[in-house]
Protein backbone atom coordinates (compact mmCIF):
# COMPACT_ATOMS: atom_id res chain seq x y z
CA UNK A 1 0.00 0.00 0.00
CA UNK A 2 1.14 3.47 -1.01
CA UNK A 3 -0.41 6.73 0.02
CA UNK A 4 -0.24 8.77 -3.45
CA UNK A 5 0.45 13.00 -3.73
CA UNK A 6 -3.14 12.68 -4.35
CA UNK A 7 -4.08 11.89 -0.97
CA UNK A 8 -1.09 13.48 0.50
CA UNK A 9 -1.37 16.77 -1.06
CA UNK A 10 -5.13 17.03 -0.94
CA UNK A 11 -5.05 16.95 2.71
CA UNK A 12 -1.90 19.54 2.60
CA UNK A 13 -4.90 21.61 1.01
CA UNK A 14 -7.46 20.88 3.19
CA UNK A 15 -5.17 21.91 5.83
CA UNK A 16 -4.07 25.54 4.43
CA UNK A 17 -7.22 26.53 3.60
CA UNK A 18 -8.63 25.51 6.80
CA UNK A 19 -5.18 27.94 8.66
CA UNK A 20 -5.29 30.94 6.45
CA UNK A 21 -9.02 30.65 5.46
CA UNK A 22 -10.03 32.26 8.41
CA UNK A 23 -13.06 34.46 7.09
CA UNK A 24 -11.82 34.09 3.90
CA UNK A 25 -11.50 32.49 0.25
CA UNK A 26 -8.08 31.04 -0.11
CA UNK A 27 -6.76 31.29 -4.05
CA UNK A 28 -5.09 28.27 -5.30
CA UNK A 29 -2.39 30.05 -6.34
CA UNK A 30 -1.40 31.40 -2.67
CA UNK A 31 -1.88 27.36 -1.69
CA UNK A 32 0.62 26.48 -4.62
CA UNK A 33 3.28 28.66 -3.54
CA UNK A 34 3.11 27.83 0.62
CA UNK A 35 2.88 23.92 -0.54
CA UNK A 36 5.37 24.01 -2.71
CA UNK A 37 2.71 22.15 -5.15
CA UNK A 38 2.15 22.22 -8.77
CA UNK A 39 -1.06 25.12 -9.47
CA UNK A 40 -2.45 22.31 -12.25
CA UNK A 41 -2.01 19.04 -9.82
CA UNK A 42 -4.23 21.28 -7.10
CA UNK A 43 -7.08 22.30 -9.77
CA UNK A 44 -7.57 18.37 -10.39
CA UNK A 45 -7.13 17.61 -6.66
CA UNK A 46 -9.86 20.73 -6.11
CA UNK A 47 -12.29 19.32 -8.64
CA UNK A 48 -12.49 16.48 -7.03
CA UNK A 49 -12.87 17.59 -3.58
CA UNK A 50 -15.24 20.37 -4.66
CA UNK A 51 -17.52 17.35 -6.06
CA UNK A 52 -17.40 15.63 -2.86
CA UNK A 53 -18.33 18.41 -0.71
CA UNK A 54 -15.89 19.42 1.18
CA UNK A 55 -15.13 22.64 -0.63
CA UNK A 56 -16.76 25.39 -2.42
CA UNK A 57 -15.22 27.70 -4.97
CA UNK A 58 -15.74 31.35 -6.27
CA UNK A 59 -14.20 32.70 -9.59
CA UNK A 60 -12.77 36.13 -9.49
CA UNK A 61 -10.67 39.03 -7.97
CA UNK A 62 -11.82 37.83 -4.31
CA UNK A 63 -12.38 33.94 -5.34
CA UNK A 64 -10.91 31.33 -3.34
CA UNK A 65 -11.64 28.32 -2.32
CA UNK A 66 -12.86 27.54 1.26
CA UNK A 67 -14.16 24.21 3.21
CA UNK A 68 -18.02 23.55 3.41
CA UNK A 69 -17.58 21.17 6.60
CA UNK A 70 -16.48 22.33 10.02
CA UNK A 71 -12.74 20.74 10.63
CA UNK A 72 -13.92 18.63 13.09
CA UNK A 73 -16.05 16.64 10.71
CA UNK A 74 -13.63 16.59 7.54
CA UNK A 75 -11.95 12.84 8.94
CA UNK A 76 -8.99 11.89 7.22
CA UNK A 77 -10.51 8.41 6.41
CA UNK A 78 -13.18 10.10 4.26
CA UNK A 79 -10.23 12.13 2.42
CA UNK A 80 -8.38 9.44 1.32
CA UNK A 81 -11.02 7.21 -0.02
CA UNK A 82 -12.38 10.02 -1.86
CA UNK A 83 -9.08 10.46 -3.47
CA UNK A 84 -8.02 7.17 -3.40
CA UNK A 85 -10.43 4.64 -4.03
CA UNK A 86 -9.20 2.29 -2.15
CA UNK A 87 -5.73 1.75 0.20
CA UNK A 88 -6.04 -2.28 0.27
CA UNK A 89 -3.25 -3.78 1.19
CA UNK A 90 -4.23 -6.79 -1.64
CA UNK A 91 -6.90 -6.90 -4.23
CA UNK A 92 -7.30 -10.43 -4.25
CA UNK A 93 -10.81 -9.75 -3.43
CA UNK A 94 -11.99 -6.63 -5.08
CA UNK A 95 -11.46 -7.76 -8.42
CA UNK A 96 -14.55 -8.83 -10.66
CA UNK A 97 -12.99 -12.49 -10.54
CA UNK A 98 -11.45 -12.81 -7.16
CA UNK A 99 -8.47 -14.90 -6.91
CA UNK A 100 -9.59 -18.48 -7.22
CA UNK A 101 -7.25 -19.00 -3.68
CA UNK A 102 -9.15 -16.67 -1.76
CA UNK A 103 -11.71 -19.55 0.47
CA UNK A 104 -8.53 -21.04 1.56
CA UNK A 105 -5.49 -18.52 1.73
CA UNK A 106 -3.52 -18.45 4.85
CA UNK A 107 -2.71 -15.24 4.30
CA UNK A 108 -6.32 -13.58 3.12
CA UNK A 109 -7.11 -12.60 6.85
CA UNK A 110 -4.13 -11.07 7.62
CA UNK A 111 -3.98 -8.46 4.77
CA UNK A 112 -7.82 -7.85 5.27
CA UNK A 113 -7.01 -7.30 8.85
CA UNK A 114 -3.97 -4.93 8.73
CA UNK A 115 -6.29 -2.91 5.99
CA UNK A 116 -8.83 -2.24 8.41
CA UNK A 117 -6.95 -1.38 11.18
CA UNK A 118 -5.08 0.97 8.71
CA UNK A 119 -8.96 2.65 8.06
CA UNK A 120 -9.97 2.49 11.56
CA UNK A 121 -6.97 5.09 12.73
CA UNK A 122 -8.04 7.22 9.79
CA UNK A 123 -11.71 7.59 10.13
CA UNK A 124 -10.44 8.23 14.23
CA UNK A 125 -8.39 11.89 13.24
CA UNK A 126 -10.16 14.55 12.07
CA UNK A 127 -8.23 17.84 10.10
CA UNK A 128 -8.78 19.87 13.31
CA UNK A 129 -7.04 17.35 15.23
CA UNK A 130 -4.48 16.91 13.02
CA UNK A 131 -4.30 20.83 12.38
CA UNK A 132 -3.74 20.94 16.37
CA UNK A 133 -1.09 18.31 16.10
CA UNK A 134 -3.26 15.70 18.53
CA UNK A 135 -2.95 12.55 16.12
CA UNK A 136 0.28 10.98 16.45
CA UNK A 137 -0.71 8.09 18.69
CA UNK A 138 -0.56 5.16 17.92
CA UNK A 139 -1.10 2.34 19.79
CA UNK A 140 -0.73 -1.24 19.28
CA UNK A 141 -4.49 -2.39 17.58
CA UNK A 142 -3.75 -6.09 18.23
């Protein structure tokens, strides 16, 4: 499993508009330049999020972009599978013809295991938490 810039980056967004927002639109192009992030990359990552709800966007001299959900609702979990898809460890079984092996692999539990304890720490921090610096945590889930 590998966390992509999508995922990465789109909560680097969530998190500046949510700091510098404050009352505010944020432009993309203020975002781009305190991220250190391509202006294009954050216009597809924006679309995408926009879509989803969890931002809204004016065009124009005072445009911006700014979150629709409090901070305390916006849970990192959400975020990733909206950008993501999926973070499965395996896709033996997500596949329109699962792997013929799945009803008797040895190793099938373990990978759907360690992918939901992977989902169950992210759906647990919120961007307000993790804007606050609260999230780093983590305890053994066994």
């Amino acid at each position: 499993m590998k966390v992509s810039t999508r995922s990465r980056y789109g909560i680097r967004l969530l998190m500046d508009i949510a700091m510098h927002g404050q009352g505010r639109a944020v432009s993309l192009h203020e975002i781009a330049q305190r991220q250190d992030i391509s202006l294009k990359y954050l216009e597809k990552i924006t679309r995408i999020l926009k879509r989803e709800g969890y931002l809204s966007g004016k065009r124009g001299p005072n445009g911006g972009h700014r979150l629709t959900k409090p901070m305390d609702e916006i849970y990192l979990g959400d975020v990733v599978r909206v950008l993501e898809g999926d973070l499965d460890l395996v896709n033996c079984w997500m596949n329109d013809t699962p792997c013929p092996r799945m009803q008797y692999c040895k190793t099938h539990r373990i990978w759907t295991e360690l992918t939901e304890i992977i989902y169950t720490k992210l759906n647990t921090i919120t961007l307000q938490e993790l804007i606050e610096d609260d999230v780093c945590t983590l305890s053994n889930p066994f």
